[in-house]
C-alpha atoms as a PDB file:
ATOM      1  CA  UNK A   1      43.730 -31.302  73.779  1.00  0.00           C
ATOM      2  CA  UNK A   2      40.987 -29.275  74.931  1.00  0.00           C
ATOM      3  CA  UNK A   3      40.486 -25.767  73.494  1.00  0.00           C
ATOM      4  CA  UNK A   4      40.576 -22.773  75.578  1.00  0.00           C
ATOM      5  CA  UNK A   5      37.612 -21.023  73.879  1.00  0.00           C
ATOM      6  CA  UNK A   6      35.885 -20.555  70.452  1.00  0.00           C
ATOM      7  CA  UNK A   7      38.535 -18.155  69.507  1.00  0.00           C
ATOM      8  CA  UNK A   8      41.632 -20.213  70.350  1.00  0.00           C
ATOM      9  CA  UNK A   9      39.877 -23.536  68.166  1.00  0.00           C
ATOM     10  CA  UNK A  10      39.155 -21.187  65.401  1.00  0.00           C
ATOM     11  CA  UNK A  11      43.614 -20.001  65.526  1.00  0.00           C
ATOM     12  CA  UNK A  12      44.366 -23.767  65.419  1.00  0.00           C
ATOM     13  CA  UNK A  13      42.075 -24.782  62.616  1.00  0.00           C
ATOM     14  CA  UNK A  14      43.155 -21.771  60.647  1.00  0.00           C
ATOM     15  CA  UNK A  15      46.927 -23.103  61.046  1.00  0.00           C
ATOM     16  CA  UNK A  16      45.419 -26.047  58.610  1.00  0.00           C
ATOM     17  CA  UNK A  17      43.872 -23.866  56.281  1.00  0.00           C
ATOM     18  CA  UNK A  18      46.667 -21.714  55.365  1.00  0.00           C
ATOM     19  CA  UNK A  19      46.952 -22.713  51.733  1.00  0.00           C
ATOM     20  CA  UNK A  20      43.659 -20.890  51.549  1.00  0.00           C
ATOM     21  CA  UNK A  21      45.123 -17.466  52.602  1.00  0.00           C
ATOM     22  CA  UNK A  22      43.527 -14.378  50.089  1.00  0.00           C
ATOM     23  CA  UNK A  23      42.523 -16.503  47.417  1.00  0.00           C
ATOM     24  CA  UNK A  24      40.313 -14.363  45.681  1.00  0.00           C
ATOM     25  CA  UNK A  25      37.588 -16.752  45.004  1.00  0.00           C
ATOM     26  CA  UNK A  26      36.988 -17.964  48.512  1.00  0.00           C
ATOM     27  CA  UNK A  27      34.724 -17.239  51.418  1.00  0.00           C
ATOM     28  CA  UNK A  28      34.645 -18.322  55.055  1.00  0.00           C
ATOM     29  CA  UNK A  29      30.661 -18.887  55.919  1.00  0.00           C
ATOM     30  CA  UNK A  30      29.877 -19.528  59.641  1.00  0.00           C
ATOM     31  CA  UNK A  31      27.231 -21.805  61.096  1.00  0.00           C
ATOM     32  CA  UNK A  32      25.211 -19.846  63.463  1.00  0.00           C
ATOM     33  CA  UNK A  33      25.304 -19.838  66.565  1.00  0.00           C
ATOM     34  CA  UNK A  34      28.992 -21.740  67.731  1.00  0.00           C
ATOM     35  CA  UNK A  35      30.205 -21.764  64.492  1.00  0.00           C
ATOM     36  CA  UNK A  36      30.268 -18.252  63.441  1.00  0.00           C
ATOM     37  CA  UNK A  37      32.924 -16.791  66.517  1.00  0.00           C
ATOM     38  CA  UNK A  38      34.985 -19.751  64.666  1.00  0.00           C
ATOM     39  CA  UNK A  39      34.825 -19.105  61.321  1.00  0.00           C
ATOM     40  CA  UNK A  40      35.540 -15.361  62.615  1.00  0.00           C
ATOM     41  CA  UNK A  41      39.236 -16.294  63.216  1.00  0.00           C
ATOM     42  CA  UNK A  42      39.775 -18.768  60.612  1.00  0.00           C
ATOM     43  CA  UNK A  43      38.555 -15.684  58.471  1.00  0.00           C
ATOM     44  CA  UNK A  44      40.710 -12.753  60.211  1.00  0.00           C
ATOM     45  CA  UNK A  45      43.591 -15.126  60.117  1.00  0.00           C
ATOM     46  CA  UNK A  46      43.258 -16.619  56.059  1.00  0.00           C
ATOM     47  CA  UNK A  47      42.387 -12.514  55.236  1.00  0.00           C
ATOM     48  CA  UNK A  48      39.208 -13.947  53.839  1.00  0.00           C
ATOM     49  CA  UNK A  49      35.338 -12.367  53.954  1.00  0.00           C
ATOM     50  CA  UNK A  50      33.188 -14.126  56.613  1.00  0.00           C
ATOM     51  CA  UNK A  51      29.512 -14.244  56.069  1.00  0.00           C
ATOM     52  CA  UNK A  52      26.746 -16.738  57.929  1.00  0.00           C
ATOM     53  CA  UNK A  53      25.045 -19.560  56.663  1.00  0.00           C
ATOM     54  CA  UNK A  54      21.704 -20.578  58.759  1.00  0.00           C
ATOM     55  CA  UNK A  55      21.445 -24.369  59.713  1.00  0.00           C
ATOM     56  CA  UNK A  56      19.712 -25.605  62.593  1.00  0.00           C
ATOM     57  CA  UNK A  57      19.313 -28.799  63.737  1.00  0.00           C
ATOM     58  CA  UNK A  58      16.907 -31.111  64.430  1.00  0.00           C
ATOM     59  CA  UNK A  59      16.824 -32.609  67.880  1.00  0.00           C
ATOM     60  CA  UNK A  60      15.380 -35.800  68.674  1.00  0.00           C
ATOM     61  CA  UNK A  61      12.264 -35.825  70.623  1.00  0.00           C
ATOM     62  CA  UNK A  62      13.031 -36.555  74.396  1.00  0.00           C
ATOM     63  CA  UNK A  63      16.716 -35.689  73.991  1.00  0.00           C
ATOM     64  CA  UNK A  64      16.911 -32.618  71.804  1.00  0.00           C
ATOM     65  CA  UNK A  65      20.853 -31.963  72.040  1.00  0.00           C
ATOM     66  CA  UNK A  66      21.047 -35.236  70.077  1.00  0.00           C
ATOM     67  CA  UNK A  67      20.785 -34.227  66.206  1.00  0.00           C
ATOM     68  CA  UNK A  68      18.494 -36.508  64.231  1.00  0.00           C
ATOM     69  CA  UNK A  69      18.429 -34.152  61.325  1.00  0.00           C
ATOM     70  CA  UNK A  70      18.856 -30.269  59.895  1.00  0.00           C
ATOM     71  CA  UNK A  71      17.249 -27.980  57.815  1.00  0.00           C
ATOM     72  CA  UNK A  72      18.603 -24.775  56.072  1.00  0.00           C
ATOM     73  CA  UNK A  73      17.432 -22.270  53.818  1.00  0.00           C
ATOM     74  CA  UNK A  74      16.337 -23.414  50.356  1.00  0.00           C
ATOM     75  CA  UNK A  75      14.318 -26.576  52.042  1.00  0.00           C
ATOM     76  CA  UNK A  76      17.506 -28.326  52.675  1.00  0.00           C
ATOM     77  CA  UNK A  77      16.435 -31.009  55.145  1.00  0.00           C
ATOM     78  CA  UNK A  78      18.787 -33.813  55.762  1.00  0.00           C
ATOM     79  CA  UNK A  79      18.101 -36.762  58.667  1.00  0.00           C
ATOM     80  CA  UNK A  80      20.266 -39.223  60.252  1.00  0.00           C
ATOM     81  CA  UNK A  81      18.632 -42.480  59.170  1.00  0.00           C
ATOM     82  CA  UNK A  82      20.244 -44.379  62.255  1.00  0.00           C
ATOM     83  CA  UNK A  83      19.357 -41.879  64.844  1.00  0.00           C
ATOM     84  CA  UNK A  84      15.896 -41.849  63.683  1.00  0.00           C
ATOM     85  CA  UNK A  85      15.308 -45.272  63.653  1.00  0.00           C
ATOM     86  CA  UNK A  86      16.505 -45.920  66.895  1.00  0.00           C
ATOM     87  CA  UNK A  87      14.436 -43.283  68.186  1.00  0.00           C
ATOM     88  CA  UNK A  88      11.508 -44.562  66.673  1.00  0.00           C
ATOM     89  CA  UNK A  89      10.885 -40.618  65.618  1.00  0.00           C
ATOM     90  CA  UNK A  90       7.762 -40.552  63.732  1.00  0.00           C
ATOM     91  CA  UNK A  91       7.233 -38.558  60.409  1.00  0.00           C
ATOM     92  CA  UNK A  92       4.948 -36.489  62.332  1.00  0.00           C
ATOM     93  CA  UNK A  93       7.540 -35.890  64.873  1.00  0.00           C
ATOM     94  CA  UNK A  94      10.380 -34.780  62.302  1.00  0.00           C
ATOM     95  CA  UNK A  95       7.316 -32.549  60.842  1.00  0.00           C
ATOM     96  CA  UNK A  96       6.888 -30.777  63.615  1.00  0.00           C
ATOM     97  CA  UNK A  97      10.130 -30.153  64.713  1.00  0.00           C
ATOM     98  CA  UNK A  98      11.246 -29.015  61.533  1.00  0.00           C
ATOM     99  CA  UNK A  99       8.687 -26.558  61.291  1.00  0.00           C
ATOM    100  CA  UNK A 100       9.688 -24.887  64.750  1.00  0.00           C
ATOM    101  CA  UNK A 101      12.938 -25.040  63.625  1.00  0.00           C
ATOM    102  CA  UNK A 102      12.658 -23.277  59.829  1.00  0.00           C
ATOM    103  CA  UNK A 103      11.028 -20.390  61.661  1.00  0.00           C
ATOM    104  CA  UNK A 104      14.169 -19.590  63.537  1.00  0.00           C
ATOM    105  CA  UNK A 105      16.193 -20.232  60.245  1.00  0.00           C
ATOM    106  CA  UNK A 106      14.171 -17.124  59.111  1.00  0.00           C
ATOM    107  CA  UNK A 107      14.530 -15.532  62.483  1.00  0.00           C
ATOM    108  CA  UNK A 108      18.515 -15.865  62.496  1.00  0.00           C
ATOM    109  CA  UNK A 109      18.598 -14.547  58.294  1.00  0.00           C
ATOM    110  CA  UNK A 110      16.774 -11.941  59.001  1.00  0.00           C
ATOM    111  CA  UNK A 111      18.901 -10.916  61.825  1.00  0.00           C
ATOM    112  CA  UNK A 112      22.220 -12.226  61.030  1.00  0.00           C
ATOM    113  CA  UNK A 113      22.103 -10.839  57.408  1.00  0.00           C
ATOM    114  CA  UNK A 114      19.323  -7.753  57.645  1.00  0.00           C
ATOM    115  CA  UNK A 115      18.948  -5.846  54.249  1.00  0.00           C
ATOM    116  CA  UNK A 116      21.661  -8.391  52.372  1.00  0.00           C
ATOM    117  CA  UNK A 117      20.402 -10.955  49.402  1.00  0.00           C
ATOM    118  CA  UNK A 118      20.616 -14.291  49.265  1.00  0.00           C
ATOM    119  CA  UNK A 119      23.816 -15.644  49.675  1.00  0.00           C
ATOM    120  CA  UNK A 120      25.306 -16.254  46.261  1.00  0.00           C
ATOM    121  CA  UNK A 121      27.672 -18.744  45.977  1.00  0.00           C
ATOM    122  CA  UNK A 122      28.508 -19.283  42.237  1.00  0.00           C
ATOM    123  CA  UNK A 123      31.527 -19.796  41.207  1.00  0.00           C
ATOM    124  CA  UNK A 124      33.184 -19.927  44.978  1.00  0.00           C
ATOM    125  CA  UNK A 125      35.249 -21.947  46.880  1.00  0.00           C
ATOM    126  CA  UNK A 126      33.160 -22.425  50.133  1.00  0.00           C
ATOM    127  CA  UNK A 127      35.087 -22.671  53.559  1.00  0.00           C
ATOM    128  CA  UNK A 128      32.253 -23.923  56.316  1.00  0.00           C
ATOM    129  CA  UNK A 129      32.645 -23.863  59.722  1.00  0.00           C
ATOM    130  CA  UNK A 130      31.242 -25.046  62.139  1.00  0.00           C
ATOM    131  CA  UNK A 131      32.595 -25.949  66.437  1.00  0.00           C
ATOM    132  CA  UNK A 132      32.747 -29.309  65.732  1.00  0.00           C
ATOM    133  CA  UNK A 133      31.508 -32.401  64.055  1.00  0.00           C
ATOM    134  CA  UNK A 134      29.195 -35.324  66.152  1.00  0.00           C
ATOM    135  CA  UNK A 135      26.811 -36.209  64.375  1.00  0.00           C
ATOM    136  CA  UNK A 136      27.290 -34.087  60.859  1.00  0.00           C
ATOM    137  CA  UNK A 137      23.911 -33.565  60.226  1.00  0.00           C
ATOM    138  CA  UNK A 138      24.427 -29.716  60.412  1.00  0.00           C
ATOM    139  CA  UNK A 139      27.160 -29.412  58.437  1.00  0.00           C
ATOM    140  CA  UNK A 140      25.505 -32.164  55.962  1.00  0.00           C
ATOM    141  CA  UNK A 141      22.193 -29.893  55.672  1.00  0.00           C
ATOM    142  CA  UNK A 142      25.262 -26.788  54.952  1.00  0.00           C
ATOM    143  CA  UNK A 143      27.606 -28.330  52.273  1.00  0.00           C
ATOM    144  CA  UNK A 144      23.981 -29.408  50.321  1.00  0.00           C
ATOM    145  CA  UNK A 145      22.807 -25.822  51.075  1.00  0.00           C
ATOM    146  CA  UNK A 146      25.417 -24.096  49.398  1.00  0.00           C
ATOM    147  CA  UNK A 147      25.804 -26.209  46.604  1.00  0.00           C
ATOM    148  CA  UNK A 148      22.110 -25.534  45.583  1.00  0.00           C
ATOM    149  CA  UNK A 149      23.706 -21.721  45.793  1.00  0.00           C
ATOM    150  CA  UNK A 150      26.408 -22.451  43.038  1.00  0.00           C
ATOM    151  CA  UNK A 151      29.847 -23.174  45.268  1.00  0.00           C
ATOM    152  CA  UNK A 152      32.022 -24.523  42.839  1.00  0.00           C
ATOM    153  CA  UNK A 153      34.255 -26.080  45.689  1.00  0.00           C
ATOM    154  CA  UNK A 154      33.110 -26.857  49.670  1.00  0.00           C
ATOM    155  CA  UNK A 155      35.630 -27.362  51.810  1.00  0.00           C
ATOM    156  CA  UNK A 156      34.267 -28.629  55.557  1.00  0.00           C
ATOM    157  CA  UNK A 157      36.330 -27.524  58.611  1.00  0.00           C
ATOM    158  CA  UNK A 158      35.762 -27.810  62.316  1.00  0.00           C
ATOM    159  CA  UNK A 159      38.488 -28.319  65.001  1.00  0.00           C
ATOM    160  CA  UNK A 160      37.781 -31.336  65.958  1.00  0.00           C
ATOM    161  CA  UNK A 161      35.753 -34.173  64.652  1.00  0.00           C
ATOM    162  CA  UNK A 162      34.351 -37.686  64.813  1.00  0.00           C
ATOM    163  CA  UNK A 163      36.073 -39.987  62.424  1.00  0.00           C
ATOM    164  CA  UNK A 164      32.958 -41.787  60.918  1.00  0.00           C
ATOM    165  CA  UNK A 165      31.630 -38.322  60.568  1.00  0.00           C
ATOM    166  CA  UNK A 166      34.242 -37.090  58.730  1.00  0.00           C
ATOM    167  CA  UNK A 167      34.197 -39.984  56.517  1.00  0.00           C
ATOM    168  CA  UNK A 168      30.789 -39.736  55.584  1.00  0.00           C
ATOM    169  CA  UNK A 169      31.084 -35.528  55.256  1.00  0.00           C
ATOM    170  CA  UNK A 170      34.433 -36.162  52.810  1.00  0.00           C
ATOM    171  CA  UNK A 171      31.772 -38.248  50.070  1.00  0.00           C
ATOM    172  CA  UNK A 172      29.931 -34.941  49.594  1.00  0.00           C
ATOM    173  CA  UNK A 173      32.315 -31.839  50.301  1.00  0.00           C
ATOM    174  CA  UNK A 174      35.386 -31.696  48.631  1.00  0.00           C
ATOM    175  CA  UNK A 175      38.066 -31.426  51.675  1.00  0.00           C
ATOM    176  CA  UNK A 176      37.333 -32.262  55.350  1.00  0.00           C
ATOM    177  CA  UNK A 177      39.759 -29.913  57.536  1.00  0.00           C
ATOM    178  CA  UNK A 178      39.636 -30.715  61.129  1.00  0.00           C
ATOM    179  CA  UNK A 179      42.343 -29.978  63.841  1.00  0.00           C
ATOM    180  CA  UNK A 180      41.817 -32.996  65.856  1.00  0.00           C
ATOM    181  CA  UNK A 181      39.612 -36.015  64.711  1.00  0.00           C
ATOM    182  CA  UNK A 182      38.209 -38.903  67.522  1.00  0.00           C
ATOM    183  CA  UNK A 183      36.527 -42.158  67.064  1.00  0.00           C
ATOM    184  CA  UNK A 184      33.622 -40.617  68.969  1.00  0.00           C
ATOM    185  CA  UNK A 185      32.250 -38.330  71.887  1.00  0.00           C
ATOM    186  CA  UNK A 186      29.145 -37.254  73.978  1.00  0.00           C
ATOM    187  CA  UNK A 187      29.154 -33.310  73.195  1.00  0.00           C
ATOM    188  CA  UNK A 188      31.351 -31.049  71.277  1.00  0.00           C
ATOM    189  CA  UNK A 189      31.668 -28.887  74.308  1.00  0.00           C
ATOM    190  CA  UNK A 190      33.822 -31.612  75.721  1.00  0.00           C
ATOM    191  CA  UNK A 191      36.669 -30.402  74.094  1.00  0.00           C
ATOM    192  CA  UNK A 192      36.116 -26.612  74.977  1.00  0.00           C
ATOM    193  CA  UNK A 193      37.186 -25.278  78.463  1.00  0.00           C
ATOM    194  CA  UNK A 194      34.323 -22.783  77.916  1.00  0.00           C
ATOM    195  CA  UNK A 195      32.007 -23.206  75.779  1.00  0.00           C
ATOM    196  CA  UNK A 196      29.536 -21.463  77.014  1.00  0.00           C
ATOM    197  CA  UNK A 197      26.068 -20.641  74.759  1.00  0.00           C
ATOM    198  CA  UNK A 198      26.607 -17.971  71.886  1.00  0.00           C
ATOM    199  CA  UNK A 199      23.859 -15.229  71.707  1.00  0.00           C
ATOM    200  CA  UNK A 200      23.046 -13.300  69.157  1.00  0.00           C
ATOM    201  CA  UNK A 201      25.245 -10.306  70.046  1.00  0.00           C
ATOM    202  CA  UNK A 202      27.742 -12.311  69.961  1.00  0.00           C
ATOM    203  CA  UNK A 203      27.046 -13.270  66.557  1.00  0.00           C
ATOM    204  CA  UNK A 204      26.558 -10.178  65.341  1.00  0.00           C
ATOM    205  CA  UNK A 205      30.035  -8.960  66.456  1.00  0.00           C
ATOM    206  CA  UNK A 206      31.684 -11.555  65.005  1.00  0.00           C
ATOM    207  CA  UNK A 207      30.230 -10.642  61.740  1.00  0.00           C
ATOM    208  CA  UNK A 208      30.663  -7.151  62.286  1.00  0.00           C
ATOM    209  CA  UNK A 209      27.083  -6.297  61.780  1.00  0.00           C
ATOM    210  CA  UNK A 210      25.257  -3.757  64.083  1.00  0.00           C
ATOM    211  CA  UNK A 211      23.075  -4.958  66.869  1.00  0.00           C
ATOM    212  CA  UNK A 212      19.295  -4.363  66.082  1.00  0.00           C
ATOM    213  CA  UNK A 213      17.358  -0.726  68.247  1.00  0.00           C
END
């Protein structure tokens, strides 16, 4: 089933997370961009604070939509062993790219959470959410992220999902929540009737933040 937009996934993978509703001790953190208008209705719907957590990925060189890697604050960097190899990406190459790529993790902090501290996590149980799951790497470089920021529980949800992703997510977070899991696709956006690119406005909205002068 293909979703009709961000906002309709984010309905149907809250209908999986309902034993979550207003527990005290959890929070509904976004990956920016795709992620966060999702997280923004699994949070509206489970009555839960939604805040952003800044991943980016790590395209391969040559075909940057495919994720050999992420990065996210802290000096998180995780990389898809496989991907790389096959690749042949150099170290130089994941140096460089990584680089580029932690300068827009400061961009989108600074923007996304202007004036705020560092996320802190202690103690929490961690809901993260992302569009959808292909290669993980994202959500990998996340789930490590926040538990260098003290979540006491990290529960990974997306609406839909490869299986061997999932797999290898559920041996680090402790609950993988997807709405519809697949041996495998080409693109998330497969399984979006629109899916077109999130800006930062839209961001912003979604986490109710004001647009900068």
């Amino acid at each position: 089933m293909r979703y009709a937009n961000r906002a309709a996934a984010g309905q149907a993978l809250a209908s999986r997370l309902t034993h979550l509703a207003g527990a005290s001790d959890a929070i509904v953190l976004g990956l920016p961009r795709g992620g966060v208008p999702v997280a923004a209705e699994v949070a509206t719907a489970l009555r839960l604070p939604l805040d952003a957590l800044v991943v980016r990925k790590l395209g391969t060189p040559g075909q940057p939509e495919l994720a050999m890697g992420a990065i996210a604050a802290g000096g998180i960097r995780v990389l898809h062993v496989g991907i790389v190899r096959r690749g042949r990406v150099t170290p130089a190459d994941i140096d460089r790219i990584a680089v580029r790529e932690g300068a827009e993790v400061q961009r989108q902090e600074k923007l996304y959470r202007p004036g705020q501290p560092p996320l802190d996590l202690t103690g929490k149980t961690v809901v993260l959410v992302d569009d959808g799951l292909a290669t993980g790497a994202s959500m990998l470089a996340a789930v490590r992220a926040a538990l260098a920021m003290g979540a006491q529980r990290i529960i990974v949800a997306a609406p839909v999902g490869t299986i061997d992703t999932i797999r290898r997510l559920s041996a680090e977070a402790d609950e993988v929540v997807v709405d519809q899991s697949t041996p495998g696709f080409g693109a998330v956006g497969q399984w979006y009737r629109d899916f077109s690119q999130v800006e930062d406005a839209a961001v912003l909205r979604a986490l109710d933040r004001p647009l900068p002068a």
